[in-house]
N, C-alpha and C. Protein backbone atom coordinates (compact mmCIF):
# COMPACT_ATOMS: atom_id res chain seq x y z
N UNK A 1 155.06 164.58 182.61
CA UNK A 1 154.03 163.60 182.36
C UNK A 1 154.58 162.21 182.61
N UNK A 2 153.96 161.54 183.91
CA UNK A 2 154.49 160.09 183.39
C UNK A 2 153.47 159.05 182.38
N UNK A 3 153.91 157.94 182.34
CA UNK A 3 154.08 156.94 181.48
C UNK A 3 152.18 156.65 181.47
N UNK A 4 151.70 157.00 182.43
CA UNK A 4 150.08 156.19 182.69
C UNK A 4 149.30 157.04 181.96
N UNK A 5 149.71 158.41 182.06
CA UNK A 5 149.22 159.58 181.67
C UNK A 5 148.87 159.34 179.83
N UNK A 6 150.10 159.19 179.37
CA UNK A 6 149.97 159.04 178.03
C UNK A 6 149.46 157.88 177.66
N UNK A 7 149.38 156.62 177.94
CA UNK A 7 148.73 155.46 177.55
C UNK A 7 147.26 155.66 177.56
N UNK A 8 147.03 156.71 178.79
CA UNK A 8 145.44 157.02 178.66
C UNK A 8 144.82 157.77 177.88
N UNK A 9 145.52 158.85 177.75
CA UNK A 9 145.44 159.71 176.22
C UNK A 9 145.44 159.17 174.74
N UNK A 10 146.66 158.55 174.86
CA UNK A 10 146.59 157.88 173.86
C UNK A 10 145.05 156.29 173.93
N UNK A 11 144.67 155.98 174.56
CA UNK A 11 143.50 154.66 174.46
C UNK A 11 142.35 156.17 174.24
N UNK A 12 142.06 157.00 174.35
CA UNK A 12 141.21 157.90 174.64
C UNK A 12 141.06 158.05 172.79
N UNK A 13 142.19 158.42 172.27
CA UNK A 13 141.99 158.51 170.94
C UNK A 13 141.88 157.46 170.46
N UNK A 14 142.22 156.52 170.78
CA UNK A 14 141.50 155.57 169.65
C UNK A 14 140.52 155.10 169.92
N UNK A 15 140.09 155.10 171.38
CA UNK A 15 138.46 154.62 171.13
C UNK A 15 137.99 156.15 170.03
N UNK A 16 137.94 157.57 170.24
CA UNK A 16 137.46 158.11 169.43
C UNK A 16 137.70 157.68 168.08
N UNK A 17 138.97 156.93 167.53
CA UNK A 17 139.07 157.05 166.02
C UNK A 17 138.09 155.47 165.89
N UNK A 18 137.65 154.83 166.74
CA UNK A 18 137.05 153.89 166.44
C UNK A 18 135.40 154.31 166.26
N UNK A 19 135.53 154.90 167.29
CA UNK A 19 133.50 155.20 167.00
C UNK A 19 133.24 155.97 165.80
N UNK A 20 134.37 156.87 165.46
CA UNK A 20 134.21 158.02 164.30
C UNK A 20 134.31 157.14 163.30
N UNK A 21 134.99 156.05 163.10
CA UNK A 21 135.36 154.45 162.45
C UNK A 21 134.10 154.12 162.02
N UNK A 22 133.23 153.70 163.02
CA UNK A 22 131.96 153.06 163.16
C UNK A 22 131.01 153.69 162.63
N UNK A 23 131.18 154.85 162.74
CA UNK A 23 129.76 155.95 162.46
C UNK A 23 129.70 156.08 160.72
N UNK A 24 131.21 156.44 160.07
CA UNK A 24 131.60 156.46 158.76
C UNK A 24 131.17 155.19 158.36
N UNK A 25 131.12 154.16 159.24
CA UNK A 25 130.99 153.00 157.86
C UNK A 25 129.35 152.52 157.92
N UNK A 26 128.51 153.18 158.92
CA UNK A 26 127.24 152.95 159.25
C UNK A 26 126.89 153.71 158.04
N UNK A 27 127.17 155.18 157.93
CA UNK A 27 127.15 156.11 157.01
C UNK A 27 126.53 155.50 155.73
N UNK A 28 128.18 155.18 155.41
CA UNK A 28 128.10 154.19 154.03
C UNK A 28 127.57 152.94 153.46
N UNK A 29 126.92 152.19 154.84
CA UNK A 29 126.08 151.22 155.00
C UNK A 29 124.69 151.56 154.04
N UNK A 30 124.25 153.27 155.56
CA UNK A 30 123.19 153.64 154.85
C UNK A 30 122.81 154.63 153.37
N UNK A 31 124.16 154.90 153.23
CA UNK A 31 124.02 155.21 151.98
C UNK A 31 123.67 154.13 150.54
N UNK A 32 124.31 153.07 150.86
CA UNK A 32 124.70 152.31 149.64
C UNK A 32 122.44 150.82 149.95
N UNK A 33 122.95 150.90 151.05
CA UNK A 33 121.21 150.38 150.86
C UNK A 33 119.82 150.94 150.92
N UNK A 34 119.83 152.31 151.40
CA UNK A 34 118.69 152.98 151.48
C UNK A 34 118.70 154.29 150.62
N UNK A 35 119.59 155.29 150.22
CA UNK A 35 120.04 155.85 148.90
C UNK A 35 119.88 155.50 147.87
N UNK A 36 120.98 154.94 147.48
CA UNK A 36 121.40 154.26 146.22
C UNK A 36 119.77 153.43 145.29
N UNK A 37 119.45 152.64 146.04
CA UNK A 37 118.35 152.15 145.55
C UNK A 37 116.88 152.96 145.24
N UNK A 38 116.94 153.98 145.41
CA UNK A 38 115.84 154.70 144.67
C UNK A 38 116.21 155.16 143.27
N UNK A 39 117.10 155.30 142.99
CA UNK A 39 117.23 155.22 141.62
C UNK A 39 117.19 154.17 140.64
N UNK A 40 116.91 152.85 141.32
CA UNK A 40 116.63 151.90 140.64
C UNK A 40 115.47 151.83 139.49
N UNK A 41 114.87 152.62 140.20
CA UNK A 41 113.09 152.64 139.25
C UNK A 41 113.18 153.86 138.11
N UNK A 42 114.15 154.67 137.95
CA UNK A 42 114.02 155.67 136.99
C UNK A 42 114.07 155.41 135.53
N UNK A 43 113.57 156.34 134.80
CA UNK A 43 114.08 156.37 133.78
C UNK A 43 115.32 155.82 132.92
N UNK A 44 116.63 156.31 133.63
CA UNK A 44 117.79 155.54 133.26
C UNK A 44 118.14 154.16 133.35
N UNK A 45 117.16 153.67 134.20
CA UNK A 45 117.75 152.32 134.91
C UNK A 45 117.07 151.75 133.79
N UNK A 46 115.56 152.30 133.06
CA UNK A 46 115.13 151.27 131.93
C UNK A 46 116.32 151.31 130.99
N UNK A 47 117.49 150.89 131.34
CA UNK A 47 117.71 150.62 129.68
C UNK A 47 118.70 149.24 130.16
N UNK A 48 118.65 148.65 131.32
CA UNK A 48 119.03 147.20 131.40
C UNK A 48 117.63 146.36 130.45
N UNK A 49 116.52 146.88 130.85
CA UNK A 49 115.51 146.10 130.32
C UNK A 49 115.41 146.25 128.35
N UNK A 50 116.05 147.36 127.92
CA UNK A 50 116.12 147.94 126.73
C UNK A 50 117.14 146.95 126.15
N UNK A 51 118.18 146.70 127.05
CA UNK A 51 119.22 146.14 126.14
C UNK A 51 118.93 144.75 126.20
N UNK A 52 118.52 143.89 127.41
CA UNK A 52 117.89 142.41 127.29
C UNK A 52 117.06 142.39 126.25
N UNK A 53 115.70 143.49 125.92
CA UNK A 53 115.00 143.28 124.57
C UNK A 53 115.53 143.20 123.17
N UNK A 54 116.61 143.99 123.24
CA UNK A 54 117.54 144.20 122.13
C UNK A 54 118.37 142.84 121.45
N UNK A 55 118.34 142.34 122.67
CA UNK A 55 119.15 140.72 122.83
C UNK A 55 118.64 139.29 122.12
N UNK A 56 117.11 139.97 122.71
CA UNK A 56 115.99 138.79 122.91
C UNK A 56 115.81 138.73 121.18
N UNK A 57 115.67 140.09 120.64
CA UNK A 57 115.50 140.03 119.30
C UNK A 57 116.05 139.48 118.26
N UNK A 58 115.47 138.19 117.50
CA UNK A 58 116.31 138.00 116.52
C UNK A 58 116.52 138.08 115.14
N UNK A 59 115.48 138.99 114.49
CA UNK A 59 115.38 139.51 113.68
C UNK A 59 116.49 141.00 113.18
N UNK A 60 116.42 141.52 112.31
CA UNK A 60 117.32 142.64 111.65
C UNK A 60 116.20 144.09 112.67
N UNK A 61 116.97 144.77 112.90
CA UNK A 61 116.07 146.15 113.99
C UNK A 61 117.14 147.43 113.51
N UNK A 62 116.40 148.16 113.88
CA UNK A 62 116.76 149.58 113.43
C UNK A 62 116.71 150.39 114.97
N UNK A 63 117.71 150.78 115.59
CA UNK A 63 118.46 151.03 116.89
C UNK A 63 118.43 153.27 116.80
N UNK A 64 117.34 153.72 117.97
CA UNK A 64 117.76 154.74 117.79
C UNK A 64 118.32 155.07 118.93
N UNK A 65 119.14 156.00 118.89
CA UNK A 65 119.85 156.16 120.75
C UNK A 65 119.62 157.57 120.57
N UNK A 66 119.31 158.43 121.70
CA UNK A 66 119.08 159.73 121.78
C UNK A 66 118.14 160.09 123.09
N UNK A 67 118.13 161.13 123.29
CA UNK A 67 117.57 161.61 124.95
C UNK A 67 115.70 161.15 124.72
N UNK A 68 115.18 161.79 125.73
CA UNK A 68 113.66 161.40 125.95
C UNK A 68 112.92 162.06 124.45
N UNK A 69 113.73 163.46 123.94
CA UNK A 69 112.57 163.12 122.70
C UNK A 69 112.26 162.70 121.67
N UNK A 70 113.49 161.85 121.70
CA UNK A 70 113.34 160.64 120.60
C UNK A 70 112.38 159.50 120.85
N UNK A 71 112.39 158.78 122.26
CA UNK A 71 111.66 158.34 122.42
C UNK A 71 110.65 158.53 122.16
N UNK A 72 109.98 159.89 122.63
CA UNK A 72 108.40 160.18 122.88
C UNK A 72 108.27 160.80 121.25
N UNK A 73 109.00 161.33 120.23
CA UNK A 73 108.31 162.12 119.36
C UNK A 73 109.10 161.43 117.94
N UNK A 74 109.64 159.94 118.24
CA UNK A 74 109.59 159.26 116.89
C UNK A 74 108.03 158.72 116.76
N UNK A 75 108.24 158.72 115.22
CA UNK A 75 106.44 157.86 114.44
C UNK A 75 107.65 156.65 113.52
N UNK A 76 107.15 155.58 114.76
CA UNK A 76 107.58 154.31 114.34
C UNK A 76 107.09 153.82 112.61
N UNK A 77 105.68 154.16 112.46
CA UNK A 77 105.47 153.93 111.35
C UNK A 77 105.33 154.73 110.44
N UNK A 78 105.80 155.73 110.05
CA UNK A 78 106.82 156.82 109.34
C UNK A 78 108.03 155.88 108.79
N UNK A 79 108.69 155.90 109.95
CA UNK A 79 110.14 155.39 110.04
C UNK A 79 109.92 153.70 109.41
N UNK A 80 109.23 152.66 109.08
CA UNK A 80 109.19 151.83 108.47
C UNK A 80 108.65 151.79 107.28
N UNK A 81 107.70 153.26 106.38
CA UNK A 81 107.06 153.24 105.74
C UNK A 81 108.40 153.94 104.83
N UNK A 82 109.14 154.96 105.43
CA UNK A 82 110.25 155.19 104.78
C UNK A 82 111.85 154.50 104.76
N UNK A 83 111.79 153.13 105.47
CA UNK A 83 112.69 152.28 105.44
C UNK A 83 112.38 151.44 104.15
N UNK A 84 111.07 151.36 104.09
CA UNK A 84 110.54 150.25 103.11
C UNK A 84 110.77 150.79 101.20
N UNK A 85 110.41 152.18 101.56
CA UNK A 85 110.33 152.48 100.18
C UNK A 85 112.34 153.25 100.07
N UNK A 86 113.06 153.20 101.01
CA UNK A 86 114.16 153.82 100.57
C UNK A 86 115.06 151.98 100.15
N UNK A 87 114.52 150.85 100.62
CA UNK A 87 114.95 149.52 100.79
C UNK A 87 114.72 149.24 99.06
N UNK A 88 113.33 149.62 98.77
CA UNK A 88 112.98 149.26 97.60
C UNK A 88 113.67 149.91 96.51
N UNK A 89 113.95 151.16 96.62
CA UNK A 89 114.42 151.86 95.47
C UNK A 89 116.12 151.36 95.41
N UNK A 90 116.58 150.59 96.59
CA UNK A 90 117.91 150.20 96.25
C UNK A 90 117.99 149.31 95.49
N UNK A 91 117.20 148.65 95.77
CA UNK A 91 116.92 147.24 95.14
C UNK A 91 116.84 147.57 93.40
């Protein structure tokens, strides 16, 4: 083999490691802006807006953390009617 032989082989691979370069980071381009952002709107993502309310509040609050059926199957006013009278009997 002479010397021309391998310089061409060798430029041959790296244009390939460049386009395979290019394609991976297009990839990850389109992963990270057209992917990624549908999960913005879910369920999980409400709890940036959960914790700014939490913030905003400046009163004393009663904090429950737990999966969706806490959310959906607490009775808020249960839960203050028996805050009130367990508050009172300390008193």
């Amino acid at each position: 083999m002479n010397r021309h032989s391998l310089s061409t082989s060798n430029s041959k691979k790296n244009i390939a490691f460049i386009v395979k370069l290019l394609i991976f980071c297009a990839l990850i381009t389109a992963y990270i802006f057209l992917i990624l952002p549908q999960y913005a709107g879910t369920y999980n993502a409400s709890i940036v807006d959960k914790a700014r309310r939490l913030r905003s509040i400046k009163e004393p609050k009663i904090v429950l953390i737990g999966n969706s059926n806490l959310s959906f199957g607490m009775d808020s006013e249960l839960l203050a009617k028996d805050l009130k009278s367990f508050l009172s009997k300390e008193n």
